[in-house]
Structure formats: C-alpha cells, structure tokens
N, C-alpha and C. Protein backbone atom coordinates (compact mmCIF):
# COMPACT_ATOMS: atom_id res chain seq x y z
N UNK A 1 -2.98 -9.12 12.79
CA UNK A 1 -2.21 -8.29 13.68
C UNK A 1 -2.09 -6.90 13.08
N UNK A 2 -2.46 -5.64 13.95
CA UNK A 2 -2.35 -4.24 13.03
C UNK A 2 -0.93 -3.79 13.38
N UNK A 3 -0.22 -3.39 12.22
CA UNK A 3 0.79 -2.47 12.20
C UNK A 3 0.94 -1.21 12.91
N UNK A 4 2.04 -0.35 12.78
CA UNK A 4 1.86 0.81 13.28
C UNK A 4 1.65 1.73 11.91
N UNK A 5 1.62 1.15 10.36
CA UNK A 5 1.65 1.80 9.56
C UNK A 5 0.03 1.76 9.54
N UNK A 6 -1.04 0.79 10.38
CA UNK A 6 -2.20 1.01 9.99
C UNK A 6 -3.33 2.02 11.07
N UNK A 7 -2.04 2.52 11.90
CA UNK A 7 -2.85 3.24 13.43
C UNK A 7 -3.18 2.36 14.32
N UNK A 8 -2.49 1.57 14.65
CA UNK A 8 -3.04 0.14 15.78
C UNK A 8 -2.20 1.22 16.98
N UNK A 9 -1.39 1.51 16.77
CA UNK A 9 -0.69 2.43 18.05
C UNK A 9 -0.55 4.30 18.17
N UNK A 10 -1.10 4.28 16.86
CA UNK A 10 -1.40 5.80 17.24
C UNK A 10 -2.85 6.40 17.38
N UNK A 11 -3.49 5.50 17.11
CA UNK A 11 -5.01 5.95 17.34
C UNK A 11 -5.32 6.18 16.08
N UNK A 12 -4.49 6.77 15.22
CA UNK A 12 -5.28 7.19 13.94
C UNK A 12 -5.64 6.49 12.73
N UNK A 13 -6.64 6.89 11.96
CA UNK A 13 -7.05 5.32 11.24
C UNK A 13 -6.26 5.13 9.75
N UNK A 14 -6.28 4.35 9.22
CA UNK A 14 -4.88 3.80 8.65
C UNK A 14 -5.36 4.69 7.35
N UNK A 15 -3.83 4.65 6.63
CA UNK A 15 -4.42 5.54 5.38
C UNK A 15 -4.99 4.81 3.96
N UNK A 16 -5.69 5.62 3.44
CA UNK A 16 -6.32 5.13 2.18
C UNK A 16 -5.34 5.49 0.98
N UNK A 17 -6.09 4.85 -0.09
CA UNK A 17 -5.71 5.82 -1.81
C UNK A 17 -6.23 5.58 -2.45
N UNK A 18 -6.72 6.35 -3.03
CA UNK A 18 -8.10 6.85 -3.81
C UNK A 18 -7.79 7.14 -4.79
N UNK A 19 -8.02 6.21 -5.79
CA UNK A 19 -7.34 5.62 -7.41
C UNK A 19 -7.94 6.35 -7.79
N UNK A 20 -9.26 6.97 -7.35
CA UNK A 20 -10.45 7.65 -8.14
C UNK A 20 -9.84 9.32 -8.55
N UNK A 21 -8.49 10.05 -7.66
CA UNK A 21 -8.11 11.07 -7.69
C UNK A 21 -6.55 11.08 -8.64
N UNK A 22 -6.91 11.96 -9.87
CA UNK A 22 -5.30 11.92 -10.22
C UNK A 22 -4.58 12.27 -9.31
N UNK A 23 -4.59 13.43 -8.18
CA UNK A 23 -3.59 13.64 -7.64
C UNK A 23 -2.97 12.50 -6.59
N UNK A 24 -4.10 11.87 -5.86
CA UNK A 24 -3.59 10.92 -5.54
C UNK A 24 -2.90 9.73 -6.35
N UNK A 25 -3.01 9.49 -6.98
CA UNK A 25 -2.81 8.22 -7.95
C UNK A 25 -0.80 9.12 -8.44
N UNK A 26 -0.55 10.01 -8.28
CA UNK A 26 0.35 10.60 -8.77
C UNK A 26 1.17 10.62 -7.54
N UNK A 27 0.86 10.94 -6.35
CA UNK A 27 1.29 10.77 -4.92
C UNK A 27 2.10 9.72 -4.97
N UNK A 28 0.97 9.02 -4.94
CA UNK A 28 0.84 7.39 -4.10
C UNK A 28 2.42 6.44 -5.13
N UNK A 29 1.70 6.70 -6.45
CA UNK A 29 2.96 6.03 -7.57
C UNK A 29 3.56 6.60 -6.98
N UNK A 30 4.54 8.34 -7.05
CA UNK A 30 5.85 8.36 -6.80
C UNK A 30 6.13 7.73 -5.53
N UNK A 31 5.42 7.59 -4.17
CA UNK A 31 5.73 7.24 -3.11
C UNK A 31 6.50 5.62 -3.43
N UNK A 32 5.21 5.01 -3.81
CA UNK A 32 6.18 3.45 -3.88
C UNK A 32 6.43 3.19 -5.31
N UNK A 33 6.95 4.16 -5.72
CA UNK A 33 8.02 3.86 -7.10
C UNK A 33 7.01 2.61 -8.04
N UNK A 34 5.68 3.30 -8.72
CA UNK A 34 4.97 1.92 -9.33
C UNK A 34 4.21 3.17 -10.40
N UNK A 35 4.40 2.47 -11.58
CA UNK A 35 3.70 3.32 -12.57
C UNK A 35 1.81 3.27 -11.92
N UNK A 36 1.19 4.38 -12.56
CA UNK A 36 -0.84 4.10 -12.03
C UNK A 36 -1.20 2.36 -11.90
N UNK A 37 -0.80 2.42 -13.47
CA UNK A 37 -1.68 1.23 -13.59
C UNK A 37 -1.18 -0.11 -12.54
N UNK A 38 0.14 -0.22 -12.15
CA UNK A 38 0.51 -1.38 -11.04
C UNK A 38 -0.60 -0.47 -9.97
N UNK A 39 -0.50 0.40 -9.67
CA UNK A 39 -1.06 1.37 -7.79
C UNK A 39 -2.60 0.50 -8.02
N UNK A 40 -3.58 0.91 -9.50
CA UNK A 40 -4.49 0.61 -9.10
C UNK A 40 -4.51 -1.14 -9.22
N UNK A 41 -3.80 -1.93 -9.87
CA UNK A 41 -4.00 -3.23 -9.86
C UNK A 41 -4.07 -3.62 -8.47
N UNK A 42 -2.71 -2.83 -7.68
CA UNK A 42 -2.48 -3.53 -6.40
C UNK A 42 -3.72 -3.46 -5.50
N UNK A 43 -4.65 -1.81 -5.39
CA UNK A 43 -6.00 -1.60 -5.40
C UNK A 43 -6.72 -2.42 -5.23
N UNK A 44 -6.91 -3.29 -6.30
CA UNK A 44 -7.87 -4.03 -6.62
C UNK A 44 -7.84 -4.88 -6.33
N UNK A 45 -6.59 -5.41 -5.59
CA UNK A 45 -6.20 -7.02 -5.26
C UNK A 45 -6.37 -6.98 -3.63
N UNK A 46 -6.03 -5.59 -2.85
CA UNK A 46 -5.77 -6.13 -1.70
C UNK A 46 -6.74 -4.72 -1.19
N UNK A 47 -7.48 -3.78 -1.61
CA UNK A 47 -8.17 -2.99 -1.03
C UNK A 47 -7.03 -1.92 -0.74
N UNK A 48 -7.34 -0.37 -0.44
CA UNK A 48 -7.44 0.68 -0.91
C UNK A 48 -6.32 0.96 0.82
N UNK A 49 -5.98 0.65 1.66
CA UNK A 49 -4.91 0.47 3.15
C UNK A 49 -3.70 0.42 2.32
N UNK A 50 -2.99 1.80 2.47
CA UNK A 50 -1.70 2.27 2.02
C UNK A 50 -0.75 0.67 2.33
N UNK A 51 -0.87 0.47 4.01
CA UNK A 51 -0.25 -0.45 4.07
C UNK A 51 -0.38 -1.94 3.34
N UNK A 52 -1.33 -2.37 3.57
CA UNK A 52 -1.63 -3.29 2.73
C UNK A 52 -1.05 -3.41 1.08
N UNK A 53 -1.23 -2.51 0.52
CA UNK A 53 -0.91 -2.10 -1.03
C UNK A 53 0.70 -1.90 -1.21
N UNK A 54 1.77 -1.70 0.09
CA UNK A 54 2.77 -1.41 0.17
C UNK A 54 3.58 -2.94 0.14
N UNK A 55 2.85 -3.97 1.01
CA UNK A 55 3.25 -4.82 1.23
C UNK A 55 3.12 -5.62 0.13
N UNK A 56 1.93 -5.65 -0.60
CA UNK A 56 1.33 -6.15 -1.55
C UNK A 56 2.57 -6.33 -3.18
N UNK A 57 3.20 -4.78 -3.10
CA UNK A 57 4.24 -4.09 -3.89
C UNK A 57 5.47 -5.31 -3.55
N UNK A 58 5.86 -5.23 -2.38
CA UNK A 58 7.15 -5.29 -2.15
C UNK A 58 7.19 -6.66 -2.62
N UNK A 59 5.85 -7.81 -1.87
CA UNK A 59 5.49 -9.22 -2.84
C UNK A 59 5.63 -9.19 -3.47
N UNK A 60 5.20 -8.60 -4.94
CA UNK A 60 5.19 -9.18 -6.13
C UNK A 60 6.78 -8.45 -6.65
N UNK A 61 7.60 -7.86 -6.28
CA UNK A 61 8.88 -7.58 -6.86
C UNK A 61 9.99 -7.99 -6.39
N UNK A 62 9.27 -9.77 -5.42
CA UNK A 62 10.64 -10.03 -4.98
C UNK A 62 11.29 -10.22 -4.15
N UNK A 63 11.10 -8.63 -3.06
CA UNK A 63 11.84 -8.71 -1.67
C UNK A 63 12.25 -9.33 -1.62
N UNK A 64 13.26 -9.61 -0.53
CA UNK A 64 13.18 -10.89 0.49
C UNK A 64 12.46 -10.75 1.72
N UNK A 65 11.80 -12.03 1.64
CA UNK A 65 10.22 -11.82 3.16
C UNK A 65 11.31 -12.32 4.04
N UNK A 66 10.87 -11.83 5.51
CA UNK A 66 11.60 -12.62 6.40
C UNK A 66 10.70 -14.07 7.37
N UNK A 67 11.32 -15.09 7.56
CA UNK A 67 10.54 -15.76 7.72
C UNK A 67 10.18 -15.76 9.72
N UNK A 68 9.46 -16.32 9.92
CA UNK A 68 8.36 -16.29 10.81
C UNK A 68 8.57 -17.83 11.64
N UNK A 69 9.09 -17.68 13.12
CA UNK A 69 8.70 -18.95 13.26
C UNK A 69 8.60 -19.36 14.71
C-alpha cells in the first residue's frame, strides 16, 4: 500500500538518500535524529525511500506500532 510520504497521492515520486553525499547523509541524520552510520545501515536494510528508512528507524527504537486488524 503507498503512503502519502511516498507520492501515491501527490504524484510526486517518493524521496531518496543518497548515503553517497555528505551533505545528504548530514540532512537526512539530523532529520531523523540517527548518527551516519545507523542512516546508512538503515540504507542497506530497507533501500534508499526516505519513507521506508523512517519507518525502518522508528522499528528498531521501539515505538509503539499500532496494531492492524
């Protein structure tokens, strides 16, 4: 199912981050509060979709998920 964080409703296509750029990699950490090296692990686990990598974050620290039913 696409989000609206991935452009499923605005037309536009979802965003990337590009571990390959310090400035991004400096962005992206302050955005979701994660030193480089978590940004690119998360990277590497779930592919380079801001959203994806956001969600990916919030998993491994915990949240509480809401359940589904």
């Amino acid at each position: 199912m696409k989000t609206p964080a991935d452009g499923a409703r605005s037309g536009a296509p979802p965003e990337r981050i590009d571990i390959s750029s310090a400035r991004e990699l400096d962005k992206w950490s302050r955005r979701l509060d994660v030193t480089h090296d978590r940004l690119r692990e998360a990277v590497r686990a779930v592919g380079s979709r801001a959203a994806d990598i956001e969600w990916h974050l919030r998993g491994s620290r915990g949240a509480p998920r809401t359940a589904r039913g």
